[in-house]
Protein backbone atom coordinates (compact mmCIF):
# COMPACT_ATOMS: atom_id res chain seq x y z
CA UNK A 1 25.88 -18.31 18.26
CA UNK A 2 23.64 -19.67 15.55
CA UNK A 3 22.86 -23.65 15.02
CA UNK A 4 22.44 -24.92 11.57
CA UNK A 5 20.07 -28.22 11.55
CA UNK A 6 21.56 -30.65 9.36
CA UNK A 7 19.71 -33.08 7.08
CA UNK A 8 20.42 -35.80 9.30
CA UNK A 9 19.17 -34.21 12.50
CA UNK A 10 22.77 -33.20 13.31
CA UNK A 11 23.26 -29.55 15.28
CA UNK A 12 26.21 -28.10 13.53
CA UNK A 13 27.28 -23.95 14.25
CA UNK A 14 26.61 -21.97 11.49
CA UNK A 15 30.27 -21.08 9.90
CA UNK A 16 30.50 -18.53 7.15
CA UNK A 17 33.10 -19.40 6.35
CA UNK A 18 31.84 -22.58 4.13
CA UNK A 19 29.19 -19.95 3.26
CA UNK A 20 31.39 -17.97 1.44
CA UNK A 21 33.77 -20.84 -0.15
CA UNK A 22 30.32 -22.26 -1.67
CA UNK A 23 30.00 -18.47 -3.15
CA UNK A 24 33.25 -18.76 -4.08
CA UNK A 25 33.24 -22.55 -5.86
CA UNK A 26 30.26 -20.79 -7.93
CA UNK A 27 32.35 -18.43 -9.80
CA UNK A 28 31.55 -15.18 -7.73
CA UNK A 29 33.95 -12.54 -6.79
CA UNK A 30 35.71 -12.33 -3.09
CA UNK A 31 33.85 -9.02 -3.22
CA UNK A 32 30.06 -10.31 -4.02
CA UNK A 33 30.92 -13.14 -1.71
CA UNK A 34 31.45 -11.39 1.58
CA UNK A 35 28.01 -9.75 0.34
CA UNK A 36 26.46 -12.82 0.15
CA UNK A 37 27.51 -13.79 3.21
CA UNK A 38 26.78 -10.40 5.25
CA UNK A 39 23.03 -10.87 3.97
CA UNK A 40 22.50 -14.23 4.68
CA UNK A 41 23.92 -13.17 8.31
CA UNK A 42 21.03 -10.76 8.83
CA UNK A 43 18.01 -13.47 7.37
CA UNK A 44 19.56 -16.49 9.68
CA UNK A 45 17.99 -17.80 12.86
CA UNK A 46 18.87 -20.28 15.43
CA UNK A 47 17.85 -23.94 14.27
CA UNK A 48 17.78 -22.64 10.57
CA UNK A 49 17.58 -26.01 8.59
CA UNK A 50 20.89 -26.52 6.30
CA UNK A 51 18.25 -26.65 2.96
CA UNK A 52 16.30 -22.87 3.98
CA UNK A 53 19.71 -21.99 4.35
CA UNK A 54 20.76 -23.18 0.68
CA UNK A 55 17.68 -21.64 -0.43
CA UNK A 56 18.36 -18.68 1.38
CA UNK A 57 21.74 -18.13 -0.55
CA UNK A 58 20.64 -19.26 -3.74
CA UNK A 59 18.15 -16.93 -4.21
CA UNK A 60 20.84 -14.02 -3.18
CA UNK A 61 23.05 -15.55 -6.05
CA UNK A 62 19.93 -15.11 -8.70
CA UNK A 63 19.62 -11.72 -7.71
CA UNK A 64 23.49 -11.19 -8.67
CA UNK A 65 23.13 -13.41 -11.94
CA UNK A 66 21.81 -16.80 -12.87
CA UNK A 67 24.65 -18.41 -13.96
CA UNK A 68 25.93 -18.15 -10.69
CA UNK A 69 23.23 -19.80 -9.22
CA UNK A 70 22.82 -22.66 -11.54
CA UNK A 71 26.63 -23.46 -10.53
CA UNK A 72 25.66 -23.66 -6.83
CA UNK A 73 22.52 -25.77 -7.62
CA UNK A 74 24.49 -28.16 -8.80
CA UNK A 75 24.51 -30.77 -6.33
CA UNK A 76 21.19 -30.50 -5.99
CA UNK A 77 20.62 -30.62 -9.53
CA UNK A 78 22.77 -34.13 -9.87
CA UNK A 79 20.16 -35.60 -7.11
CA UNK A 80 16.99 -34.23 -9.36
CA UNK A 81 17.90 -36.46 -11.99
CA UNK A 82 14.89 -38.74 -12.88
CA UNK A 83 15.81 -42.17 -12.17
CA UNK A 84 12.51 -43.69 -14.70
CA UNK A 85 14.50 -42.71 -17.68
CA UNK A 86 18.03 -43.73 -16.11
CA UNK A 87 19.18 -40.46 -16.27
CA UNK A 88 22.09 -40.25 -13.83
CA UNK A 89 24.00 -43.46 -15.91
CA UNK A 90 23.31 -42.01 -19.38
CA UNK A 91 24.58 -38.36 -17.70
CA UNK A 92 27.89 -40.08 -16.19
CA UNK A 93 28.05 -42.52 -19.49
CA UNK A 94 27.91 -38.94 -21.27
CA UNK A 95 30.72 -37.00 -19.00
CA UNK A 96 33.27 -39.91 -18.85
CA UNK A 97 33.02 -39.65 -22.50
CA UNK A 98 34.03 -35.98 -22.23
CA UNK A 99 37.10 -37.11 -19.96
CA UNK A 100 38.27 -39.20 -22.35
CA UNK A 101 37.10 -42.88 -22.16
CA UNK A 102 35.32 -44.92 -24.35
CA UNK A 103 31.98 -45.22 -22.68
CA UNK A 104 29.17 -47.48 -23.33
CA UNK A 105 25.56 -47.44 -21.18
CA UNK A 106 24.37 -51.15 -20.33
CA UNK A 107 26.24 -52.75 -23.43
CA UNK A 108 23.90 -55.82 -24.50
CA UNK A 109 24.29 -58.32 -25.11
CA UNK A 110 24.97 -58.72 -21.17
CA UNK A 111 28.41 -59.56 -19.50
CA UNK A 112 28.65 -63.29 -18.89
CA UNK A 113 30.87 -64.03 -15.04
CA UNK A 114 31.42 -67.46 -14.03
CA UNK A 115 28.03 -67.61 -12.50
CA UNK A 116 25.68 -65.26 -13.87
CA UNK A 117 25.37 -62.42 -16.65
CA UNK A 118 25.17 -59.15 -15.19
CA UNK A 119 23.91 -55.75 -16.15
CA UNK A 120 26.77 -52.94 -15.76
CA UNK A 121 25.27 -49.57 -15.51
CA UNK A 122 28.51 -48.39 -17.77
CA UNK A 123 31.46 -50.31 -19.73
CA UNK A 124 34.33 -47.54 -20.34
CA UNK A 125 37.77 -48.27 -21.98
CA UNK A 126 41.17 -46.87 -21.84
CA UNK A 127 44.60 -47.83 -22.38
CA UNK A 128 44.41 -51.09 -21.25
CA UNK A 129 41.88 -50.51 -18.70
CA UNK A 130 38.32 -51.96 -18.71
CA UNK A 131 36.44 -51.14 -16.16
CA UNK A 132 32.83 -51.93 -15.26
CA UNK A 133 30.87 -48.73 -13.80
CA UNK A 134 28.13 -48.69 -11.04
CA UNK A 135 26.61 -45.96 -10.86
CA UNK A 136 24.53 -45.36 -7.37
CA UNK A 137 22.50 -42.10 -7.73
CA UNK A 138 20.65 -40.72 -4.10
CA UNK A 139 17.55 -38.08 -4.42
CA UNK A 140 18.85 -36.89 -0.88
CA UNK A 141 22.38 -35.51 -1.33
CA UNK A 142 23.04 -35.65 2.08
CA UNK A 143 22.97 -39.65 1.85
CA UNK A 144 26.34 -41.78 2.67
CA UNK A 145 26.84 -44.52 -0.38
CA UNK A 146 27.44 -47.18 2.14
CA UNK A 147 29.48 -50.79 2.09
CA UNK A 148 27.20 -52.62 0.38
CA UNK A 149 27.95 -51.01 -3.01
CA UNK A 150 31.45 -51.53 -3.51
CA UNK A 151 31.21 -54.98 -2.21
CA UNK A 152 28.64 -55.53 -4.72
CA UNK A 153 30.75 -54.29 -7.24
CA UNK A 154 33.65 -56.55 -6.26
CA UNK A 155 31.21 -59.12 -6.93
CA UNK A 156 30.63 -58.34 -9.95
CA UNK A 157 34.30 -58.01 -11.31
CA UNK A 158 35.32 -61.15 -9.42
CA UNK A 159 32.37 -63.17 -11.25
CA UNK A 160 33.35 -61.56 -14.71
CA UNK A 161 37.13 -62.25 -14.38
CA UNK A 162 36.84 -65.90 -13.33
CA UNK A 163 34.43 -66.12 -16.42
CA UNK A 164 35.69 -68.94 -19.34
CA UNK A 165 37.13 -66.47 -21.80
CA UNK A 166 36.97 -69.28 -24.12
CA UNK A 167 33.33 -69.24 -24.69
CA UNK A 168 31.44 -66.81 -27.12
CA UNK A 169 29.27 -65.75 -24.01
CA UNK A 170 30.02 -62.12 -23.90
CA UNK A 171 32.36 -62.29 -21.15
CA UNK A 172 34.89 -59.59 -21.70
CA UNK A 173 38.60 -58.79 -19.97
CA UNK A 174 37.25 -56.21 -17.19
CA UNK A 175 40.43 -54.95 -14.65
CA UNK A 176 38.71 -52.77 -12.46
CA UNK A 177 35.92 -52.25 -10.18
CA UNK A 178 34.28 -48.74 -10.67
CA UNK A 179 31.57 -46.89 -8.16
CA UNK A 180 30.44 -43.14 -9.41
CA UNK A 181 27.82 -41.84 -6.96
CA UNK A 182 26.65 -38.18 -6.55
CA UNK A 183 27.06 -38.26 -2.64
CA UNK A 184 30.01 -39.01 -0.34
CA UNK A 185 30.85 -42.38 0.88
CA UNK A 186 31.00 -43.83 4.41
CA UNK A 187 34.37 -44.56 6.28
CA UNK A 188 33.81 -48.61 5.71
CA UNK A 189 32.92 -48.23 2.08
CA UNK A 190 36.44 -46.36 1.58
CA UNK A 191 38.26 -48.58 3.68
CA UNK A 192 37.04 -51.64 1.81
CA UNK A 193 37.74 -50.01 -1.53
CA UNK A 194 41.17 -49.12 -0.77
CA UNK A 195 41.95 -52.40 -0.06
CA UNK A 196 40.26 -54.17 -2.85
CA UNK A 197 41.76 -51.58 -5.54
CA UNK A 198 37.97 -50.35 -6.37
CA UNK A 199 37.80 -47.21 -8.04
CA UNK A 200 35.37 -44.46 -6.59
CA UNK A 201 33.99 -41.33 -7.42
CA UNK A 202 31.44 -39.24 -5.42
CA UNK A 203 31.32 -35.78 -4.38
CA UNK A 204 34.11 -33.91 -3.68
CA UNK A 205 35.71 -37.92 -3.59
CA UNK A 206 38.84 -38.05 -4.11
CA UNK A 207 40.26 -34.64 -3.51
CA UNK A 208 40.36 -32.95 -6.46
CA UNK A 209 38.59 -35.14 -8.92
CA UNK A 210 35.57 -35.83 -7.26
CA UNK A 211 32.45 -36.04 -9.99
CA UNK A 212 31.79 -32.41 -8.99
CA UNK A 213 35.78 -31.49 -10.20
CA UNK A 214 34.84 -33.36 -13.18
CA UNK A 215 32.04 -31.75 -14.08
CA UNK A 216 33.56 -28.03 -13.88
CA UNK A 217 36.47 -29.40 -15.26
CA UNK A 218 34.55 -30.01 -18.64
CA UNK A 219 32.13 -27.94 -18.32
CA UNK A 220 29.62 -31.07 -18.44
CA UNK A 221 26.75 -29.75 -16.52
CA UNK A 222 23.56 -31.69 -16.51
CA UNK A 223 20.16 -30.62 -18.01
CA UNK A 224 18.26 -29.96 -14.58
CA UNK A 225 20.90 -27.73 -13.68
CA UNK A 226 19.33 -25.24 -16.16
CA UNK A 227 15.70 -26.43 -14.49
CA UNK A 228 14.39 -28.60 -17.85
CA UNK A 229 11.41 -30.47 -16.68
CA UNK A 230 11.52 -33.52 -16.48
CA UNK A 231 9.35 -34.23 -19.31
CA UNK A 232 11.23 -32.51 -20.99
CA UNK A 233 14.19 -34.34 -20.36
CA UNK A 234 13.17 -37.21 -21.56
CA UNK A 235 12.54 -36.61 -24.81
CA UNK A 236 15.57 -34.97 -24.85
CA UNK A 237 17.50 -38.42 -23.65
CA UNK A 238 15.78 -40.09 -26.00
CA UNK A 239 17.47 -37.79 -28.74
CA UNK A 240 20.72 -38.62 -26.83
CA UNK A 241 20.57 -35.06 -25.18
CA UNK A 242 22.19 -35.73 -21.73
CA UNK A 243 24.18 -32.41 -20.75
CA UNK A 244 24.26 -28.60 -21.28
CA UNK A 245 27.08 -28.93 -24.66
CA UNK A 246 24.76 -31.63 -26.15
CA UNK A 247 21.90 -29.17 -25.64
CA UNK A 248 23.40 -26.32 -27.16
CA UNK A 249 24.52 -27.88 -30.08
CA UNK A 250 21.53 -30.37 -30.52
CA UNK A 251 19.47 -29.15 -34.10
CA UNK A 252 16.87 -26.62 -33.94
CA UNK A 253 14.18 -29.78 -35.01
CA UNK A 254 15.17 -31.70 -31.46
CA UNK A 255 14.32 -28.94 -29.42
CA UNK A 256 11.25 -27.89 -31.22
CA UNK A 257 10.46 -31.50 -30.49
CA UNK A 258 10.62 -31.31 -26.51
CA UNK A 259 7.68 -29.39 -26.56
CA UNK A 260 9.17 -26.68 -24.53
CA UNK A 261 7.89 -23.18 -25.51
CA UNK A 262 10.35 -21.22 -27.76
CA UNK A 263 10.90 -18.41 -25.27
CA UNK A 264 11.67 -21.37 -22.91
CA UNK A 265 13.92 -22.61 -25.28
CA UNK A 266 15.83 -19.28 -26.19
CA UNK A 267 16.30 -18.41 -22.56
CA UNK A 268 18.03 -22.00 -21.61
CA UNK A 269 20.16 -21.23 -24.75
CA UNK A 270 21.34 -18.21 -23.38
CA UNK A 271 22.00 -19.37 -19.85
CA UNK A 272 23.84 -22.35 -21.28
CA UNK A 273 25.94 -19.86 -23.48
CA UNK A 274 26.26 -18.13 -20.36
CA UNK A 275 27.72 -20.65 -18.36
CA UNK A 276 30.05 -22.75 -20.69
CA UNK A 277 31.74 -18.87 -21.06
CA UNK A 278 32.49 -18.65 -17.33
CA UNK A 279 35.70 -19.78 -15.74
């Protein structure tokens, strides 16, 4: 029996079963996935930790084909977003445009509540649904989004809808608390959201359309996904550049721009071609 140490410290068995379902959630076959797994079998040890075991399968993925492994990286490429340039809220103002709302970053000038202004990471609209975003990005993606941030939201939309609506002080009609976050949330911070009507998003949260779903779903994938520095990426925000489909059809003069080689260049082209062509 083999023990797989945890980010947290936790001792968990090693199952290969979740193994091969992360193969699997990738985009390989049932076939390359049972390889996968009979490899990393043979290379683990007891007390591997879970990220040498990542690793450890990644690198077996690159060896079938990069595109593959980009789509497992992908958690770990949503927590290697570069929080100086506000990447994560322009990346999640970017993909809830792709899912259909009317998304704004930090609108200014800021909201006016009944006792203060406040700076939402994201306004989006639809139908007759405003709702005020907050979105809580963690470098570790084994960290719980906790209570604190959906009662802070609450706050927020509480403050805003008890604003005067008769003043010219920006307030606007907001209906519903929002939290997107790129980890999972802790038992209290669901409970308290369920019964205050918030709205949230993290991974794999809620079944089905957690912020991973909706990124596959549109194919939205993020820039360090495809390993961009981070220099990189922020010229690239700056040119309103925020995912993979902005990237490949951004003008030749942008990318030049980055300073990123042209070989560099041509080969994230072709990986991004790559990827927005598999299922």
């Amino acid at each position: 029996m083999v023990n797989v140490i945890k980010m947290n410290g936790e001792v968990d068995k090693y199952d290969p079963e979740k193994v091969k379902r992360s193969c699997l959630r990738a985009g390989v076959s049932a076939e390359t996935a049972e390889k996968i797994v009979d490899e990393v079998s043979k290379k683990i040890y007891d007390g591997i930790p879970t990220g040498k075991l990542f690793k450890m399968v990644h690198n077996l993925l690159a060896n079938e084909e990069e595109p593959l492994a980009a789509r497992y990286n992908l958690k770990e490429a949503v927590s290697n977003m570069d929080s100086d340039c506000f990447e994560f809220e322009y990346y999640i103002t970017r993909l809830l445009s792709r899912c259909g709302y009317d998304a704004r970053h930090s609108p200014e000038p800021k909201i006016q509540g009944r006792c203060s202004e406040h700076e939402i990471d994201v306004v989006t609209r639809k139908d007759k649904e405003l709702a005020l975003v907050e979105c809580k990005h963690h470098f570790r993606s084994h960290t719980y989004t906790g209570l604190g941030v959906p009662m802070r939201q609450w706050s927020r939309l509480d403050d805003v809808q008890n604003a005067d609506k008769n003043n010219d002080m920006g307030s606007v009609p907001a209906t519903l608390a929002w939290v997107i976050t790129n980890t999972k949330y802790s038992e209290h911070a669901i409970t308290y959201a369920r019964c205050k009507g918030i709205k949230m998003t993290g991974w794999n949260f809620p079944h089905g359309s957690g912020l991973n779903d909706l990124i596959e779903e549109h194919k939205a994938y993020p820039l360090s996904m495809i390993s961009i520095p981070k220099w990189a990426r922020q010229k690239l925000i700056d040119e309103k550049i925020y995912d993979i489909i902005d990237f490949t059809n951004a003008p030749t003069k942008i990318l030049n721009g980055t300073g990123l080689k042209d070989e560099d260049i041509n080969a994230y082209l072709k990986l991004v071609d790559n990827l927005l062509k598999m299922r």
